[in-house]
C-alpha atoms as a PDB file:
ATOM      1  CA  UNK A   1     -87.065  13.477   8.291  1.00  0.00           C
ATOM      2  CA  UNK A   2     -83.756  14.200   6.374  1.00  0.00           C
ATOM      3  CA  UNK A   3     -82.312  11.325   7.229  1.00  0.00           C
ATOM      4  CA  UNK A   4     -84.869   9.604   5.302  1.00  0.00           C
ATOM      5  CA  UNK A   5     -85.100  11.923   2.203  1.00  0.00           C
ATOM      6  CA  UNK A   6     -81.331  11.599   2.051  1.00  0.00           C
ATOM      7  CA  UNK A   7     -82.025   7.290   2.461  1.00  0.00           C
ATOM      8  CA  UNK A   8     -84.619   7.501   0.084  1.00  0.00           C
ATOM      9  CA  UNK A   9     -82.157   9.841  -2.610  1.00  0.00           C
ATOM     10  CA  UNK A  10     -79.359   6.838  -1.989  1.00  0.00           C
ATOM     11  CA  UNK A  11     -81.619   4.296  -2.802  1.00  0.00           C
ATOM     12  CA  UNK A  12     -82.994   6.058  -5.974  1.00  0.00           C
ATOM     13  CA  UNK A  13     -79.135   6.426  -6.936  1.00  0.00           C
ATOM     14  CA  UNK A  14     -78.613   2.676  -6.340  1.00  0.00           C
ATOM     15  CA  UNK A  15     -81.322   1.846  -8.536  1.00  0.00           C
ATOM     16  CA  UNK A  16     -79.904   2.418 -11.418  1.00  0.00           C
ATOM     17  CA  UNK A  17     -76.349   1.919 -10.323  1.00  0.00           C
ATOM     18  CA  UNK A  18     -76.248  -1.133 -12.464  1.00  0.00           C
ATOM     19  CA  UNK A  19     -74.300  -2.767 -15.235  1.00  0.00           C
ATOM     20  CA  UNK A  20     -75.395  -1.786 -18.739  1.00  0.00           C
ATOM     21  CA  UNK A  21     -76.547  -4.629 -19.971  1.00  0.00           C
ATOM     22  CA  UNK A  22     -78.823  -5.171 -16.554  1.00  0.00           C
ATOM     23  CA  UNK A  23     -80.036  -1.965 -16.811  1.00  0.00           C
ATOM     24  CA  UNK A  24     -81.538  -2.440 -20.575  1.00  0.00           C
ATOM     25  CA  UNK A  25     -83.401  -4.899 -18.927  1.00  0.00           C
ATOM     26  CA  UNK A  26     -84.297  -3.343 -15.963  1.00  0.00           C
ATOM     27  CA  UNK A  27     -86.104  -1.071 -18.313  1.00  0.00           C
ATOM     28  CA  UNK A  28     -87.981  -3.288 -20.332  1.00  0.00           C
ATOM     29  CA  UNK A  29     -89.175  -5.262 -16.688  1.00  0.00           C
ATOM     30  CA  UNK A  30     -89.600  -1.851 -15.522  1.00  0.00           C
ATOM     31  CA  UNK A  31     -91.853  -0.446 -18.453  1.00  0.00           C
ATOM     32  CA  UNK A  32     -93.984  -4.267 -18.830  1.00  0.00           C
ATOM     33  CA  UNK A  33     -94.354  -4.134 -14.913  1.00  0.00           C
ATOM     34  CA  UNK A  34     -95.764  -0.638 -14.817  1.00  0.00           C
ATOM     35  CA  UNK A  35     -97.957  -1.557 -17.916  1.00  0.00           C
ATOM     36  CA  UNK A  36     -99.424  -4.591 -15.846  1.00  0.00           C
ATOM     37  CA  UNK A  37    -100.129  -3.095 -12.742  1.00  0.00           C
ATOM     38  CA  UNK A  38    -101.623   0.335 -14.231  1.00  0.00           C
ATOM     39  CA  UNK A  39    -103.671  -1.864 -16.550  1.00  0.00           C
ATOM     40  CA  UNK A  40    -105.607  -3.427 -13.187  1.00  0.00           C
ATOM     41  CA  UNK A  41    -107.689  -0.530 -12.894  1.00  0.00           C
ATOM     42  CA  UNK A  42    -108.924  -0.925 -16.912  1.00  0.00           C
ATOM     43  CA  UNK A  43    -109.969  -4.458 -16.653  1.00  0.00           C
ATOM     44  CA  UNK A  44    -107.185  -6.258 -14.844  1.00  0.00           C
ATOM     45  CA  UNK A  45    -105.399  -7.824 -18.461  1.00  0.00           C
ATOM     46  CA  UNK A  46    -102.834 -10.673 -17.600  1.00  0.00           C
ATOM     47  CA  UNK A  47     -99.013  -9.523 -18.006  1.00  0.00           C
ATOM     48  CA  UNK A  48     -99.534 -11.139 -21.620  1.00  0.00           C
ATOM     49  CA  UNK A  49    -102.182  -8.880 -22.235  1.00  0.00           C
ATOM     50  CA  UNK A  50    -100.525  -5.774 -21.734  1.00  0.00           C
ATOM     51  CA  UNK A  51     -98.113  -6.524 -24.532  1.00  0.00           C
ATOM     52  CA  UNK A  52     -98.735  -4.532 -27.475  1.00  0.00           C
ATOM     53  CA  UNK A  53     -98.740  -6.974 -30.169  1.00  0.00           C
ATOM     54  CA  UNK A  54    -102.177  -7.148 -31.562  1.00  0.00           C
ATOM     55  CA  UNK A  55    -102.055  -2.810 -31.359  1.00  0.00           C
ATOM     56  CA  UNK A  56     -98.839  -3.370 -33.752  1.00  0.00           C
ATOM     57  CA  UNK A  57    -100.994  -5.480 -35.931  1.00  0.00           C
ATOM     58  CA  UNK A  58     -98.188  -8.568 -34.813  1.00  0.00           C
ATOM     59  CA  UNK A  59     -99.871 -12.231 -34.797  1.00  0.00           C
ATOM     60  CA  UNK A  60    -101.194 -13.499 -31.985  1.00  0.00           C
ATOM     61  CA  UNK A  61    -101.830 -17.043 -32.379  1.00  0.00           C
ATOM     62  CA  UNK A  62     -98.820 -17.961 -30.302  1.00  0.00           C
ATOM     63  CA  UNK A  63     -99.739 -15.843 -27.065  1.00  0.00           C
ATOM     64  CA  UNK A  64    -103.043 -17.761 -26.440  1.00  0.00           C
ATOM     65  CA  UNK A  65    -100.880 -21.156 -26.709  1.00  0.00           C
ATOM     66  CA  UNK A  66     -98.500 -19.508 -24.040  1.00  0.00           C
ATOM     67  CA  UNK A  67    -101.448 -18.668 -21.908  1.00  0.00           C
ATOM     68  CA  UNK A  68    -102.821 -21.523 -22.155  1.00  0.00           C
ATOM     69  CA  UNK A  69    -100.247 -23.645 -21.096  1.00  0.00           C
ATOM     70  CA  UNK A  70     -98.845 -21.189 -17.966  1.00  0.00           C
ATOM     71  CA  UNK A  71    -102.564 -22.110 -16.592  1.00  0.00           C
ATOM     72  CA  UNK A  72    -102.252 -24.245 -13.936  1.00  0.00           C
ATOM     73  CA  UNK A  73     -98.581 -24.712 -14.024  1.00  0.00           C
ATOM     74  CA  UNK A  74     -96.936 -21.244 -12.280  1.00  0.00           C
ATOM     75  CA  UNK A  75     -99.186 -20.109  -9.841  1.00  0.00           C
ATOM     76  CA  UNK A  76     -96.026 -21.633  -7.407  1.00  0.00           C
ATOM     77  CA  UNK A  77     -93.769 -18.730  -8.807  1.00  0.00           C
ATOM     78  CA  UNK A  78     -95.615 -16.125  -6.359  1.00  0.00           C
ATOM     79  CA  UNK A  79     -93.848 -17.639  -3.662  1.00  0.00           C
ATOM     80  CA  UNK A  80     -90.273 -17.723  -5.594  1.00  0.00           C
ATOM     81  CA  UNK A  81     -91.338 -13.993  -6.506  1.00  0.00           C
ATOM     82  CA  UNK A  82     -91.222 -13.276  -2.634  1.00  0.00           C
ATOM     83  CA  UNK A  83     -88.600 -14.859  -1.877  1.00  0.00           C
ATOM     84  CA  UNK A  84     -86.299 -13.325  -4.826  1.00  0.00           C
ATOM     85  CA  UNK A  85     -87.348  -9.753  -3.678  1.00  0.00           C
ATOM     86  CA  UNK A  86     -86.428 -10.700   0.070  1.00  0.00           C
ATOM     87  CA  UNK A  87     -82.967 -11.767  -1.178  1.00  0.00           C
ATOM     88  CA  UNK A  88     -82.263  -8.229  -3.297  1.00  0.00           C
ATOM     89  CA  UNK A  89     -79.681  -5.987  -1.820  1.00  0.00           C
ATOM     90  CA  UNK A  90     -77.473  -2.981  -3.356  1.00  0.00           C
ATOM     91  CA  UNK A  91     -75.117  -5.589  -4.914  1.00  0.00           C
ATOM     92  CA  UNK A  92     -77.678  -8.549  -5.891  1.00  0.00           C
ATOM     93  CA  UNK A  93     -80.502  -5.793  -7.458  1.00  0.00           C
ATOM     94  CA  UNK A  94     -80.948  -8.343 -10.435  1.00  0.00           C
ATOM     95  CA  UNK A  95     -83.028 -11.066  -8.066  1.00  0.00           C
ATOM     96  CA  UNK A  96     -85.528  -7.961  -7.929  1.00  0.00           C
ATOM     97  CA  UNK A  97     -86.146  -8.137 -11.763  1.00  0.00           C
ATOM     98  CA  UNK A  98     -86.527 -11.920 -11.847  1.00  0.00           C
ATOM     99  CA  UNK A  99     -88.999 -11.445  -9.135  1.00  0.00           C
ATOM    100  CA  UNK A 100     -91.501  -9.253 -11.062  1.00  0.00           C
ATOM    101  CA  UNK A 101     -90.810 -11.818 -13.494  1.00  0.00           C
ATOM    102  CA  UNK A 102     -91.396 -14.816 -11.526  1.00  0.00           C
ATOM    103  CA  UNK A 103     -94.618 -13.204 -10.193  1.00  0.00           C
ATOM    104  CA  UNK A 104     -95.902 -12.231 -13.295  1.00  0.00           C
ATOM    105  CA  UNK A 105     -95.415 -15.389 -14.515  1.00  0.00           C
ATOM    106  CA  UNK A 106     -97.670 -16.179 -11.783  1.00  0.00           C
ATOM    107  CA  UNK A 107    -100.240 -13.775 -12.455  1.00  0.00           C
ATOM    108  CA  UNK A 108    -100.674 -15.441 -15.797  1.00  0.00           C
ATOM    109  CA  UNK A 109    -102.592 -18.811 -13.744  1.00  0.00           C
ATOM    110  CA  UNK A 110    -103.671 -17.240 -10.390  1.00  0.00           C
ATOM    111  CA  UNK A 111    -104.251 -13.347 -11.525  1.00  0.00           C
ATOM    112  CA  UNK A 112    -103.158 -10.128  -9.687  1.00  0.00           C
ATOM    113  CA  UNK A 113    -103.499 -12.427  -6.672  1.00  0.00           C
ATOM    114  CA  UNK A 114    -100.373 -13.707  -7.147  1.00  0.00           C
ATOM    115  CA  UNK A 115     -98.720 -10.627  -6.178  1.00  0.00           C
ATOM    116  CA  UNK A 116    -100.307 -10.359  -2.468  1.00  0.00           C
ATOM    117  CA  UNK A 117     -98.535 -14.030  -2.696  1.00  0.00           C
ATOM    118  CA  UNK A 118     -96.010 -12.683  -3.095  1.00  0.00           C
ATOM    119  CA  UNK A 119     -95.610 -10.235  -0.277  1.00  0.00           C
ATOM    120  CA  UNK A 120     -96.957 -12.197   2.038  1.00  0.00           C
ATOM    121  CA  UNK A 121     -94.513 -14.857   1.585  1.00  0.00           C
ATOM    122  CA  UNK A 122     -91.669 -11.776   2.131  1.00  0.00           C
ATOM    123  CA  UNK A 123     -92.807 -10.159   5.250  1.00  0.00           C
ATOM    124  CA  UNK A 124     -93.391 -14.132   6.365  1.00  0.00           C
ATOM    125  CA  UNK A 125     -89.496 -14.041   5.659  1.00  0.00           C
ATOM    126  CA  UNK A 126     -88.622 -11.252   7.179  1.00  0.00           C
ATOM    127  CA  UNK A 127     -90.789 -12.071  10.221  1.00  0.00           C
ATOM    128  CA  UNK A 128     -88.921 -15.428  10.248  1.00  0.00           C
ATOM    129  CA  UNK A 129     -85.782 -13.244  10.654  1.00  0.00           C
ATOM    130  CA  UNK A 130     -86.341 -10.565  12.701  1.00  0.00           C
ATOM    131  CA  UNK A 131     -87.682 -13.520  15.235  1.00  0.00           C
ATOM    132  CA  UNK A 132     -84.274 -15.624  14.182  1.00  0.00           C
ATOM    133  CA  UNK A 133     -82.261 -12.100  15.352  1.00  0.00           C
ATOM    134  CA  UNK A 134     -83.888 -11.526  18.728  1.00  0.00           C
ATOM    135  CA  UNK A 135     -81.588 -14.359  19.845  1.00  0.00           C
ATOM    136  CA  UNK A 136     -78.519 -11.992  18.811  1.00  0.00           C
ATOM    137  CA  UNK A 137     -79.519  -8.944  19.189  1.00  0.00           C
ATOM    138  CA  UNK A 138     -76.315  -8.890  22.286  1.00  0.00           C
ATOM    139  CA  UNK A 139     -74.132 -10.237  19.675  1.00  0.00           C
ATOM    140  CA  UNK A 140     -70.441  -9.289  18.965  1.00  0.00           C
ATOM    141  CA  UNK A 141     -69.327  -9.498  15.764  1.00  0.00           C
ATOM    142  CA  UNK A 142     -65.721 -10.726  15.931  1.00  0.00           C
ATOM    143  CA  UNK A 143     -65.468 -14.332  14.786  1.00  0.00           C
ATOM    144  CA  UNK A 144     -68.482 -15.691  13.814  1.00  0.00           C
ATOM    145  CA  UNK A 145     -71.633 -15.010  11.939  1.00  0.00           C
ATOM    146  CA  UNK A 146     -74.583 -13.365  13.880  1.00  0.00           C
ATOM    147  CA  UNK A 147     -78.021 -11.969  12.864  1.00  0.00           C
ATOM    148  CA  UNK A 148     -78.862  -8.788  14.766  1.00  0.00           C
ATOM    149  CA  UNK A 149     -82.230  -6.805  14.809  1.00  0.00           C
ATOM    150  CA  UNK A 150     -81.238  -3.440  13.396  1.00  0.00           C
ATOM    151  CA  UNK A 151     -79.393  -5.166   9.998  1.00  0.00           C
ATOM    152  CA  UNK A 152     -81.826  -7.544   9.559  1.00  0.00           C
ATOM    153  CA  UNK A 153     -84.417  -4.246   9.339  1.00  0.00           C
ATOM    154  CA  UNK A 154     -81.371  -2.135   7.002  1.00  0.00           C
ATOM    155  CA  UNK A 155     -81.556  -5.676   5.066  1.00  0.00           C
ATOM    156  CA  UNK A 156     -85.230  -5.651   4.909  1.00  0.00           C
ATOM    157  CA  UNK A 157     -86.168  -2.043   4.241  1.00  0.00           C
ATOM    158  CA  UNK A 158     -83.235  -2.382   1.331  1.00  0.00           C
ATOM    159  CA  UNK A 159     -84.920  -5.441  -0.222  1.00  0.00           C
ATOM    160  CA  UNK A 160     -88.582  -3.266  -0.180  1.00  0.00           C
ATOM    161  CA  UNK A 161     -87.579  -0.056  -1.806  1.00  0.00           C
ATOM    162  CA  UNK A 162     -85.276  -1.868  -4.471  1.00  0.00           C
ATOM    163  CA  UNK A 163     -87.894  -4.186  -5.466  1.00  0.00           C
ATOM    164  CA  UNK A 164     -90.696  -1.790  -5.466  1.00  0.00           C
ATOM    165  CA  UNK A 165     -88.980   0.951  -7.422  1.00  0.00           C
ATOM    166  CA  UNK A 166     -88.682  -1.564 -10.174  1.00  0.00           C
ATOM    167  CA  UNK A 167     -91.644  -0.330 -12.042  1.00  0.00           C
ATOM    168  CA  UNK A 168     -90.557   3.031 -11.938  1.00  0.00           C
ATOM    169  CA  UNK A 169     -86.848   2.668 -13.274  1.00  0.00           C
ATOM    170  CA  UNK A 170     -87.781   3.311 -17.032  1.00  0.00           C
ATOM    171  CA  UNK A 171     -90.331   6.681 -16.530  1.00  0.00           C
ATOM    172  CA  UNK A 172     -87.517   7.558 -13.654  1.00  0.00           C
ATOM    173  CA  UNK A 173     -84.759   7.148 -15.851  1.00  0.00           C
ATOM    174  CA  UNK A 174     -87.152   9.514 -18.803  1.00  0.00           C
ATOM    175  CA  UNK A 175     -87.553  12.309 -15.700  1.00  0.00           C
ATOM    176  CA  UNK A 176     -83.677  12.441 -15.119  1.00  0.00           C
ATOM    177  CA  UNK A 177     -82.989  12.743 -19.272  1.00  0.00           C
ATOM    178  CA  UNK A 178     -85.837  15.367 -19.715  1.00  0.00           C
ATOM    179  CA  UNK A 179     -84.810  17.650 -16.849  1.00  0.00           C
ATOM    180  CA  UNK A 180     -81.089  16.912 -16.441  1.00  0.00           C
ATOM    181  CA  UNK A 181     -80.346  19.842 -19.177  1.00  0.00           C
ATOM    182  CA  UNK A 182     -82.408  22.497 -16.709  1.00  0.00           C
ATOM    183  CA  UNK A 183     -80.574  21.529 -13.521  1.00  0.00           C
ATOM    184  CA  UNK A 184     -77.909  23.172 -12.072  1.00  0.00           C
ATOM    185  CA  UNK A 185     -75.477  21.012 -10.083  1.00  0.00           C
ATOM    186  CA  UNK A 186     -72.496  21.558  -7.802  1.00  0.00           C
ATOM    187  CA  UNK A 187     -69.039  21.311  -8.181  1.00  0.00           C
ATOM    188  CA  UNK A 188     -67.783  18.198  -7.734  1.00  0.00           C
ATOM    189  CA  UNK A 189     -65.048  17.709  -5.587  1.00  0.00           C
ATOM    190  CA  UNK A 190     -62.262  15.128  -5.491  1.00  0.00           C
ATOM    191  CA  UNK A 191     -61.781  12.660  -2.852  1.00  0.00           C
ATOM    192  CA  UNK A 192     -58.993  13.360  -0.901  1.00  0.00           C
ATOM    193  CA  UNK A 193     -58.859  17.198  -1.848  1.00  0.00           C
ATOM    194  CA  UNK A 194     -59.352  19.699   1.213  1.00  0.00           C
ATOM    195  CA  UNK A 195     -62.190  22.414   1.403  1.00  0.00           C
ATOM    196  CA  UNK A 196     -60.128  25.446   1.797  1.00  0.00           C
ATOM    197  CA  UNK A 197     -62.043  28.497   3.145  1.00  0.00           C
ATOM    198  CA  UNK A 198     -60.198  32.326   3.242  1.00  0.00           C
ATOM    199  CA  UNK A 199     -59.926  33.444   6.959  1.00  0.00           C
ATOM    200  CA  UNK A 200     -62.622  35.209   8.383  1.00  0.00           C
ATOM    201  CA  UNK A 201     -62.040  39.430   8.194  1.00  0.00           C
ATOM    202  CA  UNK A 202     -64.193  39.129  11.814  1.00  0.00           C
ATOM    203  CA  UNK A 203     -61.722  37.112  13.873  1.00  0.00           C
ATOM    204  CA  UNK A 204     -58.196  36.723  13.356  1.00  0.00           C
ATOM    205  CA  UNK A 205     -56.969  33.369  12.234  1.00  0.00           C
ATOM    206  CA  UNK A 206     -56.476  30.414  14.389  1.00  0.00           C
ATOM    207  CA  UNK A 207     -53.620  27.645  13.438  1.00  0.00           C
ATOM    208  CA  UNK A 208     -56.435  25.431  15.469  1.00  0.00           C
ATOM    209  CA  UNK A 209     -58.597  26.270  12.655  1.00  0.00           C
ATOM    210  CA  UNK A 210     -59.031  23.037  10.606  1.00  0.00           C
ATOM    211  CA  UNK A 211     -59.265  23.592   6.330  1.00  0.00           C
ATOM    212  CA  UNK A 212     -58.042  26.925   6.583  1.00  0.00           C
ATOM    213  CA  UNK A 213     -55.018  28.073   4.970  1.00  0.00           C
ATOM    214  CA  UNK A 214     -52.819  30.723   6.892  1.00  0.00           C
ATOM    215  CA  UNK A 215     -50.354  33.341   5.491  1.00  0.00           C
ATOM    216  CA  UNK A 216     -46.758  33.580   7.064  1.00  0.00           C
ATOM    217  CA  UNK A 217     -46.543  36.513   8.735  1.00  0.00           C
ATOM    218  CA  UNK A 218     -42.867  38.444   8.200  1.00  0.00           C
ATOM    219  CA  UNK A 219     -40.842  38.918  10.979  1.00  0.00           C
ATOM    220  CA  UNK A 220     -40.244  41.885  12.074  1.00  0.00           C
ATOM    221  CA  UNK A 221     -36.731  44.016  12.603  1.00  0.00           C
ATOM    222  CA  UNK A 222     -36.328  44.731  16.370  1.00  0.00           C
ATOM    223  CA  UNK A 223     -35.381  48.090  16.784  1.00  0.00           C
ATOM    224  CA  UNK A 224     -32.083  49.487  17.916  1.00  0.00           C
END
């Protein structure tokens, strides 16, 4: 069970270990993502919908022209959604943004439907390799390219939590600003620097003793 909390905390900290300008947009996916799929239980608007430009009083004209022409045309994105969140990892986390965009894109022709597209065409993928990795699950690594079981699940549980976390980047990144003032953190210590601890009053210092510092002791006179 701590293993996983401390997974989980890693992959939070990936999340937004991004470039600047990637996470700006991460955000604004993150926020219009969030909008869409909390809207679904007030009437199910499309992505388009959620946008707040008749609320700012904006003209609309142009969004019904959009619509119209997305139906029938990108219902096929749901699949390239899928397969775009299969191929996100801690380095390649900007595939998961264009994959909420491709499947909202989607969503505009086929609906919220296009989103169980979606996943079904990942775990399909990552059925397809986990089968593909059974042959080298014996593998050794030394001079050529192999597909083992237990990377190919790293790879896959990776791909999940960075691409579902996407929604929640922008209200995560609002929690970490409103509470970072009222947290106390540790020191932080530099790589490379030892953790010195005083010797114990209990025992009496070991040279075997690793990280602990010992005094020289001063010879003593022998007597005449």
């Amino acid at each position: 069970m701590r293993e996983q909390r401390q997974e989980l905390a890693r992959l939070c900290r990936v999340a937004v270990d991004r470039p600047r300008w990637q996470i700006g947009i991460a955000v604004v996916v993150s926020v219009w993502s969030l909008a869409w799929v909390v809207g679904q239980a007030f009437g199910g608007p499309s992505p388009l919908e959620v946008l707040p430009l008749r609320w700012a009083g904006l003209p609309t004209g142009w969004l019904d022209a959009v619509r119209g022409w997305f139906d029938g045309r990108t219902g096929f994105l749901a699949v390239a959604g899928g397969l775009l969140w299969a191929m996100t990892s801690a380095r390649r986390q900007a595939s998961a943004l264009f994959g909420w965009l491709a499947v909202m894109a989607a969503a505009e022709d086929a609906g919220y439907v296009a989103v169980r597209w979606a996943l079904l065409t990942f775990a399909v993928f990552l059925a397809v390799m986990g089968l593909v990795s059974i042959a080298g699950r014996r593998a050794f690594v030394v001079d050529r390219i192999a597909v083992i079981p237990k990377d190919v699940a790293r790879a896959g549980a990776t791909a999940v939590a960075l691409s579902a976390v996407v929604p929640l980047v922008a209200p995560g990144l609002l929690l970490a600003r409103l509470v970072g003032p009222y947290v106390t953190r540790p020191p932080r210590r530099r790589a490379g620097t030892p953790i010195v601890r005083a010797p114990s009053a209990e025992r009496p210092p070991s040279a075997d003793t690793a990280g602990e510092v010992l005094k020289p002791v001063p010879a003593q006179r022998a007597s005449r």
